[in-house]
PDB file of N, CA and C in Angstrom:
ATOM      1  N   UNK A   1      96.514 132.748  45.348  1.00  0.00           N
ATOM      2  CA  UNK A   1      97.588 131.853  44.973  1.00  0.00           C
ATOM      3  C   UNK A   1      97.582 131.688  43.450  1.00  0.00           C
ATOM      4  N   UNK A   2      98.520 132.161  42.627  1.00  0.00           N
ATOM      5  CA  UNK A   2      98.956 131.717  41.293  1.00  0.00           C
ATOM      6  C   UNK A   2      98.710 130.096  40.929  1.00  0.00           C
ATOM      7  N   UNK A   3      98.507 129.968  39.538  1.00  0.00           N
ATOM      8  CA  UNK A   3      97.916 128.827  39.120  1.00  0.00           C
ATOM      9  C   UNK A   3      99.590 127.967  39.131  1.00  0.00           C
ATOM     10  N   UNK A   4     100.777 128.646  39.195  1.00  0.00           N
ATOM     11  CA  UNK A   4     102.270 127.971  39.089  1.00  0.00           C
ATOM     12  C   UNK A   4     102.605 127.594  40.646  1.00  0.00           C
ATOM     13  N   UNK A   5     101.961 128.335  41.632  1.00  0.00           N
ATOM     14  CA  UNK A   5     102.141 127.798  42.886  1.00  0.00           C
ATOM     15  C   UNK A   5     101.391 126.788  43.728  1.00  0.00           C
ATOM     16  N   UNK A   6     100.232 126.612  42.736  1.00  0.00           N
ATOM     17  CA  UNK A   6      98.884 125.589  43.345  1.00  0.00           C
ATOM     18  C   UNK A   6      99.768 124.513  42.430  1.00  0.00           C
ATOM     19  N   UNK A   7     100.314 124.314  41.167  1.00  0.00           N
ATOM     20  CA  UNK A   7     100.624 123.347  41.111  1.00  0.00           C
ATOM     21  C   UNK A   7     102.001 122.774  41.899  1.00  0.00           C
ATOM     22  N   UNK A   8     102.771 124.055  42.250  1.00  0.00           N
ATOM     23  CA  UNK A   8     103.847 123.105  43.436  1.00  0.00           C
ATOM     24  C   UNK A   8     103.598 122.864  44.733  1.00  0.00           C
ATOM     25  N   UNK A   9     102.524 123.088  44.829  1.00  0.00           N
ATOM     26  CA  UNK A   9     101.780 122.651  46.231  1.00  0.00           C
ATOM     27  C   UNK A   9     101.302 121.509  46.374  1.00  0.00           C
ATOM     28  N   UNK A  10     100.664 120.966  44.995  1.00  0.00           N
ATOM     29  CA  UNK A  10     100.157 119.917  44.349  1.00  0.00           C
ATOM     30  C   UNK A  10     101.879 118.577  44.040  1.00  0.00           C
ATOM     31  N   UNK A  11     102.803 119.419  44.036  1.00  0.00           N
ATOM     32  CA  UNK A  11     103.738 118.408  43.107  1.00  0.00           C
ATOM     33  C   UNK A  11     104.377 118.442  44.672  1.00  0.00           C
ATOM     34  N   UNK A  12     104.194 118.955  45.819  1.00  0.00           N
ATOM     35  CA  UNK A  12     105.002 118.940  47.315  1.00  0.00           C
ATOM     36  C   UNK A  12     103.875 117.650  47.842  1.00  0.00           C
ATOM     37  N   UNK A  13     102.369 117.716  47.444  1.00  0.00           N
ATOM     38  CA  UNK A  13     101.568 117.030  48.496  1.00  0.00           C
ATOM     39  C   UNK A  13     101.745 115.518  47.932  1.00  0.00           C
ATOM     40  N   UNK A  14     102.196 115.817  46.410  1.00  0.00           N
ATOM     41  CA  UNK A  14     102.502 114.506  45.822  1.00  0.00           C
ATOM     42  C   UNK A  14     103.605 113.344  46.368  1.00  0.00           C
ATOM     43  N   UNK A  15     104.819 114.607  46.479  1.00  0.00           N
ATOM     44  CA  UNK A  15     105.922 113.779  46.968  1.00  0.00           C
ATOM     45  C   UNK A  15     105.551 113.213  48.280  1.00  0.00           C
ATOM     46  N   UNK A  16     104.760 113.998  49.396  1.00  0.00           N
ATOM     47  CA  UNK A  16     104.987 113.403  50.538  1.00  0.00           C
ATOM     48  C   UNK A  16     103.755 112.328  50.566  1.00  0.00           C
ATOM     49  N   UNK A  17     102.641 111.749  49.858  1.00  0.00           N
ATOM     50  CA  UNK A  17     102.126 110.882  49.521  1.00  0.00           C
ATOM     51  C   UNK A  17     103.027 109.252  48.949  1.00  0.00           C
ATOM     52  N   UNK A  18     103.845 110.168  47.897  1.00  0.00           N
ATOM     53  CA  UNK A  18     104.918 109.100  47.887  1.00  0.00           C
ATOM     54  C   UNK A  18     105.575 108.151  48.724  1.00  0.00           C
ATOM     55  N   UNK A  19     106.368 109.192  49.890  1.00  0.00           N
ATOM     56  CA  UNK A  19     107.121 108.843  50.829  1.00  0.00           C
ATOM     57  C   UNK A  19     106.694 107.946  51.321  1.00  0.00           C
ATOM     58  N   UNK A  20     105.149 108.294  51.609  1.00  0.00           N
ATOM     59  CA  UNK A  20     104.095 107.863  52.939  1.00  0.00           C
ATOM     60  C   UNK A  20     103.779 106.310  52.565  1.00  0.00           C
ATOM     61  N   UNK A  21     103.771 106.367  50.911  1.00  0.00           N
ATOM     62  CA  UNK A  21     103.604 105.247  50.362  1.00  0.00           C
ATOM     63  C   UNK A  21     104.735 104.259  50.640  1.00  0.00           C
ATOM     64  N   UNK A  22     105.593 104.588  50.242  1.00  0.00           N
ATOM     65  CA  UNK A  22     106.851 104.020  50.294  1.00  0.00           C
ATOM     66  C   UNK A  22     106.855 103.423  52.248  1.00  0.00           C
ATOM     67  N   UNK A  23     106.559 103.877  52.945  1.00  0.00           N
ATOM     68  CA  UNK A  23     106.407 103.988  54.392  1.00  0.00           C
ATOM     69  C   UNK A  23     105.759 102.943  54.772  1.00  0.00           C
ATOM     70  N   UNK A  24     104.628 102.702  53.798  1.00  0.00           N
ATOM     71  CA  UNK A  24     103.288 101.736  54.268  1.00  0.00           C
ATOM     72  C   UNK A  24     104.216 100.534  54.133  1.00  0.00           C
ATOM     73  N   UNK A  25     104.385 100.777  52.756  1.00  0.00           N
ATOM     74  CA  UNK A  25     105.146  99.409  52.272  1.00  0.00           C
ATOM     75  C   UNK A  25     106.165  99.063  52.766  1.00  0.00           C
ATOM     76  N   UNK A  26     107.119  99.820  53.208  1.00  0.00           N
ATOM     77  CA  UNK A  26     108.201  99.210  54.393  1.00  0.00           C
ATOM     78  C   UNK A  26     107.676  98.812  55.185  1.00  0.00           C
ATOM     79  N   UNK A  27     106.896  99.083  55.953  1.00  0.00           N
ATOM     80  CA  UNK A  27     106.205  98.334  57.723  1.00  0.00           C
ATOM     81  C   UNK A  27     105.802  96.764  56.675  1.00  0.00           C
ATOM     82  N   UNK A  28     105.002  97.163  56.005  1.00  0.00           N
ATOM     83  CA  UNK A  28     104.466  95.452  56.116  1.00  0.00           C
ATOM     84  C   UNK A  28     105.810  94.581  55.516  1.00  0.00           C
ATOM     85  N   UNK A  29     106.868  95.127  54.598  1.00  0.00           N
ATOM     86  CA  UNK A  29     108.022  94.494  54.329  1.00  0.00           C
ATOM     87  C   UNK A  29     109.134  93.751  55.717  1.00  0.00           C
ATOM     88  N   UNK A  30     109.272  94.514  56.405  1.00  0.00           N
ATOM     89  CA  UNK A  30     109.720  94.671  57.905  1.00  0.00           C
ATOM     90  C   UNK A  30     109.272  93.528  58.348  1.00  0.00           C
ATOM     91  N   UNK A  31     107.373  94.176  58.498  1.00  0.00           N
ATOM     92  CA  UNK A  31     106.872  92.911  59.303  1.00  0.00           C
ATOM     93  C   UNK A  31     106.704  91.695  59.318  1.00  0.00           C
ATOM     94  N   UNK A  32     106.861  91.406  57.604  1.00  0.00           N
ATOM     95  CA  UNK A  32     106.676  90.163  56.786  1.00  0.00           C
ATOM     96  C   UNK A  32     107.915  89.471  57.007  1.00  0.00           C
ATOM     97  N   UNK A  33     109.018  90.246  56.672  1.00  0.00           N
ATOM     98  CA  UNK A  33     110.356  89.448  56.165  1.00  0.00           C
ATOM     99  C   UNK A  33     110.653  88.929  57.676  1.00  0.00           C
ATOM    100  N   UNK A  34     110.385  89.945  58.254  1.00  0.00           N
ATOM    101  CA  UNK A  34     111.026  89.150  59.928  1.00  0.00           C
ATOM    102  C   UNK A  34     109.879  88.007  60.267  1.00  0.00           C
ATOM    103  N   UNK A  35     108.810  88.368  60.337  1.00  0.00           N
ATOM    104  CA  UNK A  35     108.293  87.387  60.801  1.00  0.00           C
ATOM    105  C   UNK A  35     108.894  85.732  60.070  1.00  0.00           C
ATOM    106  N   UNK A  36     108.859  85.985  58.738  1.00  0.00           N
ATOM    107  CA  UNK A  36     109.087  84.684  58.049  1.00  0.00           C
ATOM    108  C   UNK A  36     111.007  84.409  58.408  1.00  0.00           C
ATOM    109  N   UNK A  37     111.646  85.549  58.596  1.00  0.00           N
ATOM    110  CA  UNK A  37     113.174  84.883  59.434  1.00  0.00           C
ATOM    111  C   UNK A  37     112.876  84.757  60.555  1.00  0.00           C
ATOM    112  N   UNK A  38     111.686  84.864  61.367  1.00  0.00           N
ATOM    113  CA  UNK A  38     111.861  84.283  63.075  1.00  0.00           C
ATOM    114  C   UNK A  38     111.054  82.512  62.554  1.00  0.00           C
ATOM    115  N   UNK A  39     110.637  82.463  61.860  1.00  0.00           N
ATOM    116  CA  UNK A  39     109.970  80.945  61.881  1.00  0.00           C
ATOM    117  C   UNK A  39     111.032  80.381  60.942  1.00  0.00           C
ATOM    118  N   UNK A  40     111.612  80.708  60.511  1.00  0.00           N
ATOM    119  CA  UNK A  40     112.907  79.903  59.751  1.00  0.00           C
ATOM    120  C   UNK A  40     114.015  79.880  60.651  1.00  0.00           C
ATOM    121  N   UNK A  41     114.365  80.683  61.460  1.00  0.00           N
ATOM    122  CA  UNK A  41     115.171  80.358  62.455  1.00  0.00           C
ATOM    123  C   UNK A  41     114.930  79.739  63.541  1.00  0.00           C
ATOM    124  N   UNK A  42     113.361  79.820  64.052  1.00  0.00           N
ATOM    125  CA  UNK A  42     112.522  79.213  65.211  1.00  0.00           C
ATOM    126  C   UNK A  42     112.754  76.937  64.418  1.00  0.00           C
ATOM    127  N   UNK A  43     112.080  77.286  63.350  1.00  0.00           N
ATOM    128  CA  UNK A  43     112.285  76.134  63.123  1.00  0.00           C
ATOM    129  C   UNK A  43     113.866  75.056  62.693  1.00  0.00           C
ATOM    130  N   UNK A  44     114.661  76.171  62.324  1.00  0.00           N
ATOM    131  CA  UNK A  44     116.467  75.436  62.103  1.00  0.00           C
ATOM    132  C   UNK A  44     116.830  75.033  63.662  1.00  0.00           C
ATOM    133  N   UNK A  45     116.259  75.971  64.790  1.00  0.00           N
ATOM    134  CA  UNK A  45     116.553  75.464  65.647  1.00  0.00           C
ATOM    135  C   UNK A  45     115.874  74.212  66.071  1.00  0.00           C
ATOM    136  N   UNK A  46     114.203  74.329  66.132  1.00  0.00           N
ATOM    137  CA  UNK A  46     113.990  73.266  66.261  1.00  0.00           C
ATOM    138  C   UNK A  46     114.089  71.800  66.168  1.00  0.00           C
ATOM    139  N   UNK A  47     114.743  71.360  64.610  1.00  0.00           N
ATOM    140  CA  UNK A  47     114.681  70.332  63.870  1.00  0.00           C
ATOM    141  C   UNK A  47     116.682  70.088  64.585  1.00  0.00           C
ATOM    142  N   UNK A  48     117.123  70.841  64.524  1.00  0.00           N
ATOM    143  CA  UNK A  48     118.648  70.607  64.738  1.00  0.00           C
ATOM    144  C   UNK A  48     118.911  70.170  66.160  1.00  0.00           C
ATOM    145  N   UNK A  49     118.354  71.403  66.946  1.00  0.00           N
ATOM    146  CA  UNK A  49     118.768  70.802  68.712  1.00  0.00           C
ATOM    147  C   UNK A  49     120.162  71.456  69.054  1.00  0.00           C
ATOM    148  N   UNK A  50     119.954  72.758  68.582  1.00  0.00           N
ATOM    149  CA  UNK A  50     120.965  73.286  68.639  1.00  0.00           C
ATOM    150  C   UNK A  50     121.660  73.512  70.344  1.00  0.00           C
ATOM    151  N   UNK A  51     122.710  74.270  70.831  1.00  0.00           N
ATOM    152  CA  UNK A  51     123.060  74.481  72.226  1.00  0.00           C
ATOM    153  C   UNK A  51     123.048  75.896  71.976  1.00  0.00           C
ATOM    154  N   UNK A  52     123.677  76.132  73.307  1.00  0.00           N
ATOM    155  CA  UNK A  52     123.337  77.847  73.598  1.00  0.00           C
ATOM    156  C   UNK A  52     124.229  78.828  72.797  1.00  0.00           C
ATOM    157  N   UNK A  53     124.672  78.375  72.470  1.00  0.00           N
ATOM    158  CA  UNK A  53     126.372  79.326  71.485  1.00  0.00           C
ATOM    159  C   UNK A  53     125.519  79.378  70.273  1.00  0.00           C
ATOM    160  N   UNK A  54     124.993  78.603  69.957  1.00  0.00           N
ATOM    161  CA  UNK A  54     124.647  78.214  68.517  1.00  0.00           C
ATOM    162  C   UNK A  54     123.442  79.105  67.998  1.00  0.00           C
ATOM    163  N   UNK A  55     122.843  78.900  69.370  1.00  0.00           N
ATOM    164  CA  UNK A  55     121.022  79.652  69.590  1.00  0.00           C
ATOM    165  C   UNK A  55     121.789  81.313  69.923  1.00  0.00           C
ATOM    166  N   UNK A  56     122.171  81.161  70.168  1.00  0.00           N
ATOM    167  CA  UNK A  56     122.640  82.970  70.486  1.00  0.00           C
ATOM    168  C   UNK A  56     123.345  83.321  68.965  1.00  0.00           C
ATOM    169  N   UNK A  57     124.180  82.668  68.396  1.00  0.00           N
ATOM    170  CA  UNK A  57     124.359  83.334  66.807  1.00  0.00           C
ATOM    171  C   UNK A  57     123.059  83.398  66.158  1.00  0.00           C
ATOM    172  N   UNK A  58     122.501  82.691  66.353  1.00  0.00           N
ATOM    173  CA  UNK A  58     120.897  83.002  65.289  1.00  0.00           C
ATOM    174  C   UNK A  58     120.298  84.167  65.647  1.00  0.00           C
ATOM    175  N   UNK A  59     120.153  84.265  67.163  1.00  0.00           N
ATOM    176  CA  UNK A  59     119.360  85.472  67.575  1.00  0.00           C
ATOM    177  C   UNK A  59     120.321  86.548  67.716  1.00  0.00           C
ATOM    178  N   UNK A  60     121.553  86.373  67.286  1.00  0.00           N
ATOM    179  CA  UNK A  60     122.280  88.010  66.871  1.00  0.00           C
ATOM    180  C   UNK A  60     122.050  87.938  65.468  1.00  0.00           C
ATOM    181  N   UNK A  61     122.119  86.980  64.749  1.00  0.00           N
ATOM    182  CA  UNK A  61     121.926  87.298  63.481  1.00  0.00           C
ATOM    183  C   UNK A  61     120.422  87.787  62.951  1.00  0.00           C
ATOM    184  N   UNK A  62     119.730  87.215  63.631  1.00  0.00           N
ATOM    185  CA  UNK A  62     118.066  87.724  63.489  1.00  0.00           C
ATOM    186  C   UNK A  62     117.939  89.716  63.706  1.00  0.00           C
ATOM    187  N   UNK A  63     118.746  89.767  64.911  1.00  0.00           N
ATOM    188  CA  UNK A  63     118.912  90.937  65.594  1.00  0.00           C
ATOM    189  C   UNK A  63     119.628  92.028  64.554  1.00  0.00           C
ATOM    190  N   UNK A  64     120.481  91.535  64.295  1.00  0.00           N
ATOM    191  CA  UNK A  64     120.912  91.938  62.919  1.00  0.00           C
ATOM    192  C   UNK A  64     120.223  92.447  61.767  1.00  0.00           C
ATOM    193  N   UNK A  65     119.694  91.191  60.852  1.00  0.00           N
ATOM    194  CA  UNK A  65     119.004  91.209  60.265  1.00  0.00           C
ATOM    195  C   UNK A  65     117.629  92.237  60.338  1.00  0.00           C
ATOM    196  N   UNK A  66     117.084  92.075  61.663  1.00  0.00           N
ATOM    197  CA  UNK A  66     116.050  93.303  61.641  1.00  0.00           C
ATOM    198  C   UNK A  66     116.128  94.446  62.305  1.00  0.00           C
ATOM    199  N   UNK A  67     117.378  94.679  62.427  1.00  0.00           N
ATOM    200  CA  UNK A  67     118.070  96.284  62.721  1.00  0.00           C
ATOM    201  C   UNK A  67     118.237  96.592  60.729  1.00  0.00           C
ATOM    202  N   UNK A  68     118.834  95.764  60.254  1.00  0.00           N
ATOM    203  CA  UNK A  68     119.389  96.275  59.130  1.00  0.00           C
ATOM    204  C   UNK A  68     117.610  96.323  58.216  1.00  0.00           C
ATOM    205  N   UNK A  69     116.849  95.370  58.001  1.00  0.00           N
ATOM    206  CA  UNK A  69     115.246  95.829  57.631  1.00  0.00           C
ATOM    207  C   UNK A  69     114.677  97.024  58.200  1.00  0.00           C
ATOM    208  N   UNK A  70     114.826  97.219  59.226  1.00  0.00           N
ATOM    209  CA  UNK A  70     114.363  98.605  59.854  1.00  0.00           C
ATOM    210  C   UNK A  70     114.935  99.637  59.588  1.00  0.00           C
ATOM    211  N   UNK A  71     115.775  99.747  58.807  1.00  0.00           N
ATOM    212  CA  UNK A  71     116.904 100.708  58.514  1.00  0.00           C
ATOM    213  C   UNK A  71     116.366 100.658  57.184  1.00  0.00           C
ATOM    214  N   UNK A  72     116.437  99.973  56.397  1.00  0.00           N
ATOM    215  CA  UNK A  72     116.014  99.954  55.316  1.00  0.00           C
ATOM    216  C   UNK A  72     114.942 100.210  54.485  1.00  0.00           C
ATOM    217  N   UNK A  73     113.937  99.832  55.668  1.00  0.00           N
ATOM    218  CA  UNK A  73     112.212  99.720  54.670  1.00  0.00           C
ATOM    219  C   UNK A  73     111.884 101.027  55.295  1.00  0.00           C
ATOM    220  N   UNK A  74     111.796 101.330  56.854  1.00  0.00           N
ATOM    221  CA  UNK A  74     110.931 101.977  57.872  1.00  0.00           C
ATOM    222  C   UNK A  74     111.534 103.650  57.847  1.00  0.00           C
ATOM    223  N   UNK A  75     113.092 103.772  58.202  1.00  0.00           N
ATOM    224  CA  UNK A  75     114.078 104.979  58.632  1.00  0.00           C
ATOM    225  C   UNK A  75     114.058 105.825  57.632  1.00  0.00           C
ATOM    226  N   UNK A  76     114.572 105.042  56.398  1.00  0.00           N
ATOM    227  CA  UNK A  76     114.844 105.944  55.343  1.00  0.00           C
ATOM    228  C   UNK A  76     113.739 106.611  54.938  1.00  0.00           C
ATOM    229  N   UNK A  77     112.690 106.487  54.634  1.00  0.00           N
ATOM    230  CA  UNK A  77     111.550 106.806  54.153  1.00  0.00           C
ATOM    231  C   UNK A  77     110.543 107.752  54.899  1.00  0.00           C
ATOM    232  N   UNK A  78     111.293 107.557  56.370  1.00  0.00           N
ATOM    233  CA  UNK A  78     110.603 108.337  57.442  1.00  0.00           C
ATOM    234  C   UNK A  78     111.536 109.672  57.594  1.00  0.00           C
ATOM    235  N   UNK A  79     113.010 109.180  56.765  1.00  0.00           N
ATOM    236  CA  UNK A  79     113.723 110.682  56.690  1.00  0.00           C
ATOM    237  C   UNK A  79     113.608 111.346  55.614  1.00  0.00           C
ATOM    238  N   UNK A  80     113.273 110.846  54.514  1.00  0.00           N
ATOM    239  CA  UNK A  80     112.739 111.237  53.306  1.00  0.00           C
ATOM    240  C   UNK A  80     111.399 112.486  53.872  1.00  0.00           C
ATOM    241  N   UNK A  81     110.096 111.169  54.597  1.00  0.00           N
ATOM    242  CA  UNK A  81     109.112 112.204  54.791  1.00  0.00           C
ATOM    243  C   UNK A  81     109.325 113.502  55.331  1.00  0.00           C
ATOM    244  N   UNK A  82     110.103 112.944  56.482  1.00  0.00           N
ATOM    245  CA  UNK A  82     110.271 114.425  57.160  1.00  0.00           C
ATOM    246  C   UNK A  82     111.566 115.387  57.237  1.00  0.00           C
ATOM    247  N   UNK A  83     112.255 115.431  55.741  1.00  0.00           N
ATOM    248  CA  UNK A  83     112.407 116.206  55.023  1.00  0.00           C
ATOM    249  C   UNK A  83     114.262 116.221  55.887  1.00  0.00           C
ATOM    250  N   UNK A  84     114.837 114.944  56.633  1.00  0.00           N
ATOM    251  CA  UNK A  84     116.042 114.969  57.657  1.00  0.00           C
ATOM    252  C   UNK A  84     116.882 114.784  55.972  1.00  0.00           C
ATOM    253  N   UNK A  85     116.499 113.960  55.409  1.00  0.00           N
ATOM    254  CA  UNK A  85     117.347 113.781  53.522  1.00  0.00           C
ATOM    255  C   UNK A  85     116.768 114.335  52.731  1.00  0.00           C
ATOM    256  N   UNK A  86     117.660 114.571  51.646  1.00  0.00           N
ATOM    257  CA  UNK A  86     117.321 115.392  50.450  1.00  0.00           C
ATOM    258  C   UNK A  86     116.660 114.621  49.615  1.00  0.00           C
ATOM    259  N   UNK A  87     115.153 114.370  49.536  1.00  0.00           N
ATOM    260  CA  UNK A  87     114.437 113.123  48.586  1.00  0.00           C
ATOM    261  C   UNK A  87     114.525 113.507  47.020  1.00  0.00           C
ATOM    262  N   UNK A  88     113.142 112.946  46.516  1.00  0.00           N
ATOM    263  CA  UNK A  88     113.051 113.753  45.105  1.00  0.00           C
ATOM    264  C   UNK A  88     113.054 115.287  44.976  1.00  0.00           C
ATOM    265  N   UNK A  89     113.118 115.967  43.779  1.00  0.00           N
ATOM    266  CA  UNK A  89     112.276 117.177  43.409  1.00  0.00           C
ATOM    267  C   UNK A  89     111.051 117.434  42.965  1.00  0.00           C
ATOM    268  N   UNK A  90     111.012 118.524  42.713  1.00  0.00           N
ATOM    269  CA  UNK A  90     109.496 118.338  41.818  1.00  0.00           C
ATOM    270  C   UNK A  90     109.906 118.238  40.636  1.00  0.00           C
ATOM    271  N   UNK A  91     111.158 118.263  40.174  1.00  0.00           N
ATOM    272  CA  UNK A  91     111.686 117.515  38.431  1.00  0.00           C
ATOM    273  C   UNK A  91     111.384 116.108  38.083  1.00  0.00           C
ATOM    274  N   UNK A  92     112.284 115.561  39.702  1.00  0.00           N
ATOM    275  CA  UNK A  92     111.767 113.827  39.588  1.00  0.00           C
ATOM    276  C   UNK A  92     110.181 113.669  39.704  1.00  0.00           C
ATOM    277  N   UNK A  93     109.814 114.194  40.659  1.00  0.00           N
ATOM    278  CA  UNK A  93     108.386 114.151  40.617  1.00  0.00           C
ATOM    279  C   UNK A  93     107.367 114.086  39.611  1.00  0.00           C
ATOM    280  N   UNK A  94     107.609 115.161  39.006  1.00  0.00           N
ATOM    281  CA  UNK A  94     107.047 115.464  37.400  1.00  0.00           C
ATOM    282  C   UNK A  94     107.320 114.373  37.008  1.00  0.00           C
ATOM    283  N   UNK A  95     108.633 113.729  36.644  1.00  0.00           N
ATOM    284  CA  UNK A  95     109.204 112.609  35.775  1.00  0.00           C
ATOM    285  C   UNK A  95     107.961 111.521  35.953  1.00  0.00           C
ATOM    286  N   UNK A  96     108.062 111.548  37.199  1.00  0.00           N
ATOM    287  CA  UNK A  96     107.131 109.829  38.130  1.00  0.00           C
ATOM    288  C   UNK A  96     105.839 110.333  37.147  1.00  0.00           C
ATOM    289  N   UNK A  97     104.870 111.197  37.462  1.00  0.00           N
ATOM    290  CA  UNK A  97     103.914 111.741  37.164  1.00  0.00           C
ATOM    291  C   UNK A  97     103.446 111.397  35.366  1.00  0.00           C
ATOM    292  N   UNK A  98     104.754 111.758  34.906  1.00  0.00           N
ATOM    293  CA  UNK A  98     104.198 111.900  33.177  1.00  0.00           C
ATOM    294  C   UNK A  98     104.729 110.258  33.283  1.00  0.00           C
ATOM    295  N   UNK A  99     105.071 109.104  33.718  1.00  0.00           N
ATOM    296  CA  UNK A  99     105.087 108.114  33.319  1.00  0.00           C
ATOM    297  C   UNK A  99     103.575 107.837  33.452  1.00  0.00           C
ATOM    298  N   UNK A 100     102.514 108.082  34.432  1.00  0.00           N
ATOM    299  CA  UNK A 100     101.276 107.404  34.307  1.00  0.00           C
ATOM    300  C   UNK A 100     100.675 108.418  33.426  1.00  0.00           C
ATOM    301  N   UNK A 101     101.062 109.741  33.168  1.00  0.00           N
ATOM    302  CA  UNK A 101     100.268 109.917  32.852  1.00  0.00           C
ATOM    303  C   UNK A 101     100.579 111.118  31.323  1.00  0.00           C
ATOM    304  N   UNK A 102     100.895 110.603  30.384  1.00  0.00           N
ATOM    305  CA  UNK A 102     101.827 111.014  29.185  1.00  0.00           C
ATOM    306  C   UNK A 102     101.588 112.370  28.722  1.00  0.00           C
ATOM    307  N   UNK A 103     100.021 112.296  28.434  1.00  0.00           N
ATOM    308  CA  UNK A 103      99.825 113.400  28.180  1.00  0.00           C
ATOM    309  C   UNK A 103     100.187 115.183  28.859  1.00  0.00           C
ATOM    310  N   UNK A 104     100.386 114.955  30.289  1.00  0.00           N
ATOM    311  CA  UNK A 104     100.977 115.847  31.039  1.00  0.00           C
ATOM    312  C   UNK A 104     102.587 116.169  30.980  1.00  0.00           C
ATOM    313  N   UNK A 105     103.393 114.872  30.339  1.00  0.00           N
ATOM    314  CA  UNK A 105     104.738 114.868  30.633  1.00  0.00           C
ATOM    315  C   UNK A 105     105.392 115.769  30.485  1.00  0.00           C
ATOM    316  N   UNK A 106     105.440 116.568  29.334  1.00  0.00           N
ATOM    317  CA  UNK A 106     106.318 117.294  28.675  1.00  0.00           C
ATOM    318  C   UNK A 106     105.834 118.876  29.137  1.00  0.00           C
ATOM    319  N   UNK A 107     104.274 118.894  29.636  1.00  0.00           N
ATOM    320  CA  UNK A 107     104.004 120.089  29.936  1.00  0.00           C
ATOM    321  C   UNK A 107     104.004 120.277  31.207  1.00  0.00           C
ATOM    322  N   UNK A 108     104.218 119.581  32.115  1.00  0.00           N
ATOM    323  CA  UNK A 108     104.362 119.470  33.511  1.00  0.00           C
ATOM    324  C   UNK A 108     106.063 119.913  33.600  1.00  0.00           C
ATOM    325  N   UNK A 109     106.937 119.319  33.046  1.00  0.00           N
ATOM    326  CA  UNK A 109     108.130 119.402  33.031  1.00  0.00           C
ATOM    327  C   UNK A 109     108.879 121.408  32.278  1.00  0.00           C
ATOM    328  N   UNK A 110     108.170 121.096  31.381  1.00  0.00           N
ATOM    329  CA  UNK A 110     108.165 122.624  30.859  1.00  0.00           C
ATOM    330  C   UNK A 110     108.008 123.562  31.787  1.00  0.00           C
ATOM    331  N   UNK A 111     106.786 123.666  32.748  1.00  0.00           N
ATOM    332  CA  UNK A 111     106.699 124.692  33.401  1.00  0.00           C
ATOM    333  C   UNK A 111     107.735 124.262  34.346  1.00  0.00           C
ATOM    334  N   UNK A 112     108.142 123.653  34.462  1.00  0.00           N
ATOM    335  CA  UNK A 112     109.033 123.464  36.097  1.00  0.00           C
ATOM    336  C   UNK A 112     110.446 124.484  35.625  1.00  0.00           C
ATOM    337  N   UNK A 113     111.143 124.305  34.237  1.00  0.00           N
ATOM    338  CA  UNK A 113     112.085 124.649  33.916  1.00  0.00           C
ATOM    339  C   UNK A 113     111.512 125.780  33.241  1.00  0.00           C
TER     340      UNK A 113
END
C-alpha cells in the first residue's frame, strides 16, 4: 500500500470515527432532552389537573417532539455512518484535522489536491 493510500484510509477511518462520534452524542442528546420533556410535561400535568383532550395533546406533542429528536440527533448520523448520505470528504476532513492540528494543515490539504 502507497504512503498516499494509507493516508486515505487513515482520513476514511477518521470520518467514520466522526460520525460515530457525532452518534454517541445524539443518543445521550435524545435521551436527555426527552427525558427532561417527559418530566416537564409529567409535571404541567400534574400541578394543572388537566382532562383527557388536554393529556392527549401533550402526549402527541411529546410524540412529536421525540420523533423529530430521533430524526435529528440518532438517523442522520446513522445515515452519514453508513454511507445512505453524502457526508464530509476527505477535503472537509483534512479541514477538521488542520484545525487541531496546524502544523499538518496546509500539507494534508496539498496532497489531497
Amino acid at each position: 500500500m502507497t504512503a498516499y493510500q494509507d493516508i486515505l484510509t487513515k482520513l476514511e477511518e477518521f470520518i467514520r470515527r466522526f460520525y460515530t462520534k457525532q452518534l454517541i452524542k445524539g443518543i445521550f442528546l435524545f435521551l436527555t432532552l426527552g427525558t427532561l420533556l417527559w418530566i416537564a410535561i409529567t409535571f404541567f400535568e400534574y400541578v394543572l389537573w388537566l382532562n383527557e383532550s388536554w393529556r392527549l395533546t401533550l402526549f402527541l406533542i411529546f410524540i412529536a417532539v421525540e420523533l423529530y429528536l430521533l430524526y435529528r440527533y440518532v438517523a442522520i448520523p446513522l445515515m452519514y455512518l453508513f454511507k445512505v448520505k453524502k457526508g464530509i470528504g476527505n477535503r472537509a476532513a483534512s479541514q477538521i484535522i488542520g484545525k487541531h492540528f496546524p502544523n499538518v494543515d496546509d500539507k494534508l490539504l496539498n496532497l489531497l489536491e
